[in-house]
Protein backbone atom coordinates (compact mmCIF):
# COMPACT_ATOMS: atom_id res chain seq x y z
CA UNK A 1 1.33 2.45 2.91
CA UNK A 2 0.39 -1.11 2.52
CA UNK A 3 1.67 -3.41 -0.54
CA UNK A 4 -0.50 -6.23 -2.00
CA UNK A 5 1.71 -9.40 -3.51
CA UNK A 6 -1.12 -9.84 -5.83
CA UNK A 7 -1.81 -11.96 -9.07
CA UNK A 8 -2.45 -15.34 -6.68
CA UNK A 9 -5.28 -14.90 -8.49
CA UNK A 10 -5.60 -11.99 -10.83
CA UNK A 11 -9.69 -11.79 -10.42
CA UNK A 12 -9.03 -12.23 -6.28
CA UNK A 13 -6.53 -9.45 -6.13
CA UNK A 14 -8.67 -7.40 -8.25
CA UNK A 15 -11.76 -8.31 -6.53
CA UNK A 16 -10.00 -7.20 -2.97
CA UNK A 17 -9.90 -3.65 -3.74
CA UNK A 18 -13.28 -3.18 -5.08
CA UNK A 19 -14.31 -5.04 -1.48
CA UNK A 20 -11.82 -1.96 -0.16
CA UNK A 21 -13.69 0.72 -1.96
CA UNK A 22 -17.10 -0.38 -1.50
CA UNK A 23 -16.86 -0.69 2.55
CA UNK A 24 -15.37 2.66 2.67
CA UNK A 25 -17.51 4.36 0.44
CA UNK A 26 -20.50 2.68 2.04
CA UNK A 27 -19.13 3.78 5.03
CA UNK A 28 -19.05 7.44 3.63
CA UNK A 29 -15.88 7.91 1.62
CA UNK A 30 -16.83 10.56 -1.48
CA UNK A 31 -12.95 11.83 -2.24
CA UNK A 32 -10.43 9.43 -3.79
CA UNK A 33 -8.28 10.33 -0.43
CA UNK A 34 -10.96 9.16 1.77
CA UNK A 35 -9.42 5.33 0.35
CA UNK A 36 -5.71 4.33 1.42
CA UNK A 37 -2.75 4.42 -0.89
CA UNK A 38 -1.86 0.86 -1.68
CA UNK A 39 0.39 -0.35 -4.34
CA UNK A 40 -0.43 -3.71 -6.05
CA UNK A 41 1.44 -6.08 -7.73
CA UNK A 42 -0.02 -8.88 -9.70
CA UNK A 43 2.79 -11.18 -9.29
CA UNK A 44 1.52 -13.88 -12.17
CA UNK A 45 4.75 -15.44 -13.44
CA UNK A 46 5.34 -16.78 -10.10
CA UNK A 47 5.25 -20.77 -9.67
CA UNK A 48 2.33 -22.29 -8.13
CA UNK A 49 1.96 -22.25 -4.41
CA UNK A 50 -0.25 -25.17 -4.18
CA UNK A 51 2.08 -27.09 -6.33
CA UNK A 52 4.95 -26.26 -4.59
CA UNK A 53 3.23 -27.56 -1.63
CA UNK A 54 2.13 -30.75 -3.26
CA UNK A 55 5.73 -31.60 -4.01
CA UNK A 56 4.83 -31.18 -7.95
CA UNK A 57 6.43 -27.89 -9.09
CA UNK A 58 9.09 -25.21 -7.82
CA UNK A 59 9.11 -22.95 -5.35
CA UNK A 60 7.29 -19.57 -5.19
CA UNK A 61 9.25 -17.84 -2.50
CA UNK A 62 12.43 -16.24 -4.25
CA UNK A 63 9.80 -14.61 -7.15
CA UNK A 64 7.89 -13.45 -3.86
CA UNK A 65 11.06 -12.17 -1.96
CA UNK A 66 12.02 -10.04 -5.51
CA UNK A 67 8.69 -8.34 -5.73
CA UNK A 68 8.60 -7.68 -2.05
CA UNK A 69 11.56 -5.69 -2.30
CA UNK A 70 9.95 -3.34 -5.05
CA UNK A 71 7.17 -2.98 -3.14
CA UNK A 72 9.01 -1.90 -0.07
CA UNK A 73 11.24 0.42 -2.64
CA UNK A 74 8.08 1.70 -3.73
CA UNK A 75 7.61 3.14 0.07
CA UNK A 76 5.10 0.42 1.24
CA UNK A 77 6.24 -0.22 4.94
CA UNK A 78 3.24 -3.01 5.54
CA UNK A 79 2.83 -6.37 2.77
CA UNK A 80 -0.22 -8.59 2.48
CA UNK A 81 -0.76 -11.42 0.09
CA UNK A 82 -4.18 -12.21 -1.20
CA UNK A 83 -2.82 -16.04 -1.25
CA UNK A 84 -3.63 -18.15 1.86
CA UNK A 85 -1.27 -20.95 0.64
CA UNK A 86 1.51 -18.48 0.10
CA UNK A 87 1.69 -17.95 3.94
CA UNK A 88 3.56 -21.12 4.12
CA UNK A 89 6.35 -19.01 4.12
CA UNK A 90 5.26 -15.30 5.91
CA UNK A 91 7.89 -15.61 8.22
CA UNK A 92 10.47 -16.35 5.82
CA UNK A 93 9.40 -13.74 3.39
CA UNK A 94 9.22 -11.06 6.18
CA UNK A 95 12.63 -11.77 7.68
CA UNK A 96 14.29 -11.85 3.83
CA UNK A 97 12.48 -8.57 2.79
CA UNK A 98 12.75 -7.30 5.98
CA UNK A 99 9.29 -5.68 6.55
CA UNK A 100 6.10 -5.94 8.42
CA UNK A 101 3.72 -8.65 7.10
CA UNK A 102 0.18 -9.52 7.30
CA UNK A 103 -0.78 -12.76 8.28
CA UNK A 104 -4.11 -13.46 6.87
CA UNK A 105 -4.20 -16.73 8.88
CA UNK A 106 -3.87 -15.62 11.77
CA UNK A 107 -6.59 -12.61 11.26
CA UNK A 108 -9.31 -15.40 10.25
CA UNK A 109 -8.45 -17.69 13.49
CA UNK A 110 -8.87 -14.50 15.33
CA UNK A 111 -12.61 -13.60 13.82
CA UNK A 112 -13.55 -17.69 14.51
CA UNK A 113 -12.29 -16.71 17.64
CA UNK A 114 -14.46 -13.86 18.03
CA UNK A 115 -17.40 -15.12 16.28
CA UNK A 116 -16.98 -17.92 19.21
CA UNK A 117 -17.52 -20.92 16.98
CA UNK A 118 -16.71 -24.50 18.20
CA UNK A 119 -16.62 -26.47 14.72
CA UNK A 120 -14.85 -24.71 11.25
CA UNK A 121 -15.31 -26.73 7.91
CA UNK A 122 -11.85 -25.87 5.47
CA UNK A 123 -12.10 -25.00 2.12
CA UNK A 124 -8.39 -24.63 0.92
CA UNK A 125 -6.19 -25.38 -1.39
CA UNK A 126 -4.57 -29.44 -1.63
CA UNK A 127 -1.29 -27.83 -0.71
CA UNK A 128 -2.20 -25.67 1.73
CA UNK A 129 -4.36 -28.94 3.45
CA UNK A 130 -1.19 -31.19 3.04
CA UNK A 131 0.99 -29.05 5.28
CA UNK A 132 -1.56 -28.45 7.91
CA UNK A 133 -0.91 -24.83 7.99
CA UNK A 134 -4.33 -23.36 9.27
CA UNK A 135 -4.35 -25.82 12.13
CA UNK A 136 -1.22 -24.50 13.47
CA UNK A 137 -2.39 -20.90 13.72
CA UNK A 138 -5.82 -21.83 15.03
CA UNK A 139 -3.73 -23.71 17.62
CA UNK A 140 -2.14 -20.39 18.53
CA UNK A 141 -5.57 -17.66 18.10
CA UNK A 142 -8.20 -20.18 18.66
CA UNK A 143 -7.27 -23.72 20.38
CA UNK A 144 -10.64 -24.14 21.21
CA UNK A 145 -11.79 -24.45 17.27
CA UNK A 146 -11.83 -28.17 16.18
CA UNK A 147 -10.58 -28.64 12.39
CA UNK A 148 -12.69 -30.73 9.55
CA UNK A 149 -11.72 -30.88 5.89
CA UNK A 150 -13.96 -32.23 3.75
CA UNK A 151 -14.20 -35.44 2.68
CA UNK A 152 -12.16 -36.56 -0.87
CA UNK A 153 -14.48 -36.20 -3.26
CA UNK A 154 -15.61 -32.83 -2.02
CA UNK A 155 -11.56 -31.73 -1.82
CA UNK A 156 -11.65 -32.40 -5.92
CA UNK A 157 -14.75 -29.54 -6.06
CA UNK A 158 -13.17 -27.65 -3.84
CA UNK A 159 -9.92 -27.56 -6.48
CA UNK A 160 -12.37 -27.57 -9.10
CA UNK A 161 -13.85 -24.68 -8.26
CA UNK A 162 -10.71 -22.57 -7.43
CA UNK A 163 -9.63 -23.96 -10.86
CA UNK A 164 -13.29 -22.57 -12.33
CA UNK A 165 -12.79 -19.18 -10.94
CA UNK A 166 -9.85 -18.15 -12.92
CA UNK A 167 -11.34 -19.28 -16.18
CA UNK A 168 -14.00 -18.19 -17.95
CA UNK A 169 -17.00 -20.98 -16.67
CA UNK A 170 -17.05 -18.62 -14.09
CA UNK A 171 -19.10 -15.86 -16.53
CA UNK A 172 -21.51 -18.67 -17.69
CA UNK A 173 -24.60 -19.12 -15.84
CA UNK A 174 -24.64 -21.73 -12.76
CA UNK A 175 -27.72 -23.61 -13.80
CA UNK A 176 -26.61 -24.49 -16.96
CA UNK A 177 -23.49 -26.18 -15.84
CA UNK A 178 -22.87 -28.89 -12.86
CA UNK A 179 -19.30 -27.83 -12.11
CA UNK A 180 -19.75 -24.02 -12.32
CA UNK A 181 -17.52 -22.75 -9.24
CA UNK A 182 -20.08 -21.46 -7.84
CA UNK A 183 -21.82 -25.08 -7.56
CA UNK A 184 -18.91 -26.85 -6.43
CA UNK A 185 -18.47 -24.79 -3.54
CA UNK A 186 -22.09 -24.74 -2.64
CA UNK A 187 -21.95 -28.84 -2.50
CA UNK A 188 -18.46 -28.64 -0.61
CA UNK A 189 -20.56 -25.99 1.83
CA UNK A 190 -23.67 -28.39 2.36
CA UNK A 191 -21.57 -31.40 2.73
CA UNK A 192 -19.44 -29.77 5.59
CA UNK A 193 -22.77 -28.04 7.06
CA UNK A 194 -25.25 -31.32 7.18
CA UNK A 195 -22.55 -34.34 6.91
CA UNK A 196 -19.65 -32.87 9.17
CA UNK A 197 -21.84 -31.00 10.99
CA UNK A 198 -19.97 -27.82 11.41
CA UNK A 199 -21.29 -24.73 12.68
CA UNK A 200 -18.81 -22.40 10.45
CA UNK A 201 -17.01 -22.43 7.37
CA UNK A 202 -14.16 -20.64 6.19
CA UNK A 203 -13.50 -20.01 2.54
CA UNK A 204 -9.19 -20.12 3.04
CA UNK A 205 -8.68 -19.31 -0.49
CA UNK A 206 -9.36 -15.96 -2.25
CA UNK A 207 -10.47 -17.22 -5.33
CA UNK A 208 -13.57 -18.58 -3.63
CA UNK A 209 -14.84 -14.37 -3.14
CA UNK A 210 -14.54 -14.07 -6.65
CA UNK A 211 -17.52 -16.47 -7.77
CA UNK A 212 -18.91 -17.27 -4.44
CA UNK A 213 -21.16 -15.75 -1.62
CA UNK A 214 -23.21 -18.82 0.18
CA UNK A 215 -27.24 -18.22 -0.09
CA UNK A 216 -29.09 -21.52 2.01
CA UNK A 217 -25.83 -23.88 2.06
CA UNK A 218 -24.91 -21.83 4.98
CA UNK A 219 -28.18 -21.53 7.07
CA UNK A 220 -27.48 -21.71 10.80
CA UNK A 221 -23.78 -21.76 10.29
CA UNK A 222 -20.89 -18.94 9.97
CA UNK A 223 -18.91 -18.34 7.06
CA UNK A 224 -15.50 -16.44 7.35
CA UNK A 225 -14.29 -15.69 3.98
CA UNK A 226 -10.33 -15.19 3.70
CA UNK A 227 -10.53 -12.04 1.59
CA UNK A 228 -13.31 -10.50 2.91
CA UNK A 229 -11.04 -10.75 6.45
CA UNK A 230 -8.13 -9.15 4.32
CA UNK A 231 -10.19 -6.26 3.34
CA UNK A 232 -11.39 -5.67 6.54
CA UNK A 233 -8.06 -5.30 8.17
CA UNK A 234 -6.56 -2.91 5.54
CA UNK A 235 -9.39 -0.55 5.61
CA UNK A 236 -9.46 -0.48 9.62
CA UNK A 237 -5.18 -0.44 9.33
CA UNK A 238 -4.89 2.32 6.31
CA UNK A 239 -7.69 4.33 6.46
CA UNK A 240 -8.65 5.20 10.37
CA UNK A 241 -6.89 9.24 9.33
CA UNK A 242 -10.02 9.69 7.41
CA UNK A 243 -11.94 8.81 10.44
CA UNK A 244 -15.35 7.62 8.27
C-alpha cells in the first residue's frame, strides 16, 4: 500500500487522486477495488520547502519524518510526496523512516529520457532552482538532456502562479485577469518554447496540474508534467492485481 505525504499543496494532492481514478476508470475500473488502497496525508502545518531552500524559513524535514512514520504505522510499505522541492531530502527521509520512497525526480528524467528530448525548459520552485536538484538526477537518468530555466522575470510568474493556484484567483476566469495562474504559466511556457528554444517542458511543481494544461504555448514541443508522472507510476505500481 502506497502513502502520499500530501498537503504540499492541498488542491495538488487532491487533484492526484482524481488523475488516479480517472486513468483507471478510463482504463475500465467499475468497482471501488479495481483502484489501489492509498492512505493520504495532507501534511499542511509543515514549514515551507521552498523557503527552507531559499535560506528564509525552517526546515520541513522532521514534520515530514513524523508523518512518515504514521503512514508506515498505518501499513503503507511504499511513500510518495506530491512536492518536487521536498525531494531535497528523499534520501534522508527514507533512511530516517526507514521505508521505500518514490522519487518523482528521477521518474520525470526517466520519461524525458524516453520521450528522447534534447532541450527541457524548468518550471520549479525558487528553492528547488537554487539547489540545482533536477540537474543532478537528469545527470544520472538522462545526461544527454541540456537544462534551461527561464529567464528572471519569467521565474517571478512562475512563483506567481504556484502562489495563484492555492488561492482563490485560480476559480476566476483567465481573461479577466493578467496574472491568473493559468496565464503566468502560459507566458513562462512561450518564453521557454520561442526564446530558449526548447523542445520540452516540464512542469516540476504539482501545483502547476491544478490550474494548468498547455493549449498552443506548447505546439511542437513536449510537456512532462510532475504529477501527471506521479499518477502514472502509482497506478502501474498499485493496481497491476486488477489487471485493467
Amino acid at each position: 500500500m502506497i502513502g502520499v505525504i500530501g498537503g504540499n499543496g492541498v488542491a495538488a494532492t487532491n487533484k492526484l487522486c482524481s488523475l488516479i481514478e480517472e486513468q483507471l476508470t478510463l482504463k475500465g475500473a467499475f468497482r471501488d477495488a479495481h483502484h489501489p488502497e492509498m492512505v493520504i496525508f495532507q501534511a499542511t502545518q509543515a514549514p515551507s520547502r521552498s523557503m527552507y531552500l531559499e535560506g528564509r524559513g525552517p526546515s520541513w524535514i522532521e514534520d515530514y519524518v513524523e508523518v512518515g512514520k504514521k503512514l508506515k504505522a498505518c501499513g503503507c510499505d511504499e511513500l510518495c510526496m506530491c512536492c518536487n522541492t521536498a525531494h531535497y531530502a528523499v534520501e534522508e527521509l527514507a533512511e530516517n523512516i526507514n521505508i521505500k520512497f518514490v522519487n518523482l525526480l528521477d521518474l520525470v528524467a526517466k520519461r524525458c529520457h524516453e520521450l528522447g528530448v534534447r532541450k527541457i525548459g524548468m518550471m520549479c520552485s525558487d528553492g528547488l532552482r537554487k539547489v540545482g536538484l533536477y540537474e543532478k538526477r537528469f545527470a544520472i537518468y538522462a545526461p544527454e538532456v541540456a537544462f534551461v530555466y527561464p529567464d528572471e522575470k519569467f521565474q517571478e510568474l512562475v512563483t506567481k502562479g504556484i502562489c495563484g493556484a492555492k488561492s482563490k484567483i485560480r476559480f476566476t476566469d483567465p481573461q479577466l485577469e493578467k496574472y491568473h495562474p493559468y496565464n503566468c504559466f502560459a507566458y513562462v511556457c512561450e518564453h521557454l518554447r520561442y526564446e530558449k528554444g526548447v523542445d520540452c517542458i516540464v512542469a516540476g511543481c504539482t501545483d502547476i496540474c491544478n490550474v494548468y494544461t498547455p493549449k498552443g504555448e506548447c505546439d511542437d514541443c513536449k510537456y512532462v508534467d510532475s504529477l501527471r508522472v506521479l499518477a502514472d507510476y502509482i497506478v502501474k505500481e498499485h493496481s497491476q492485481k486488477f489487471k485493467l
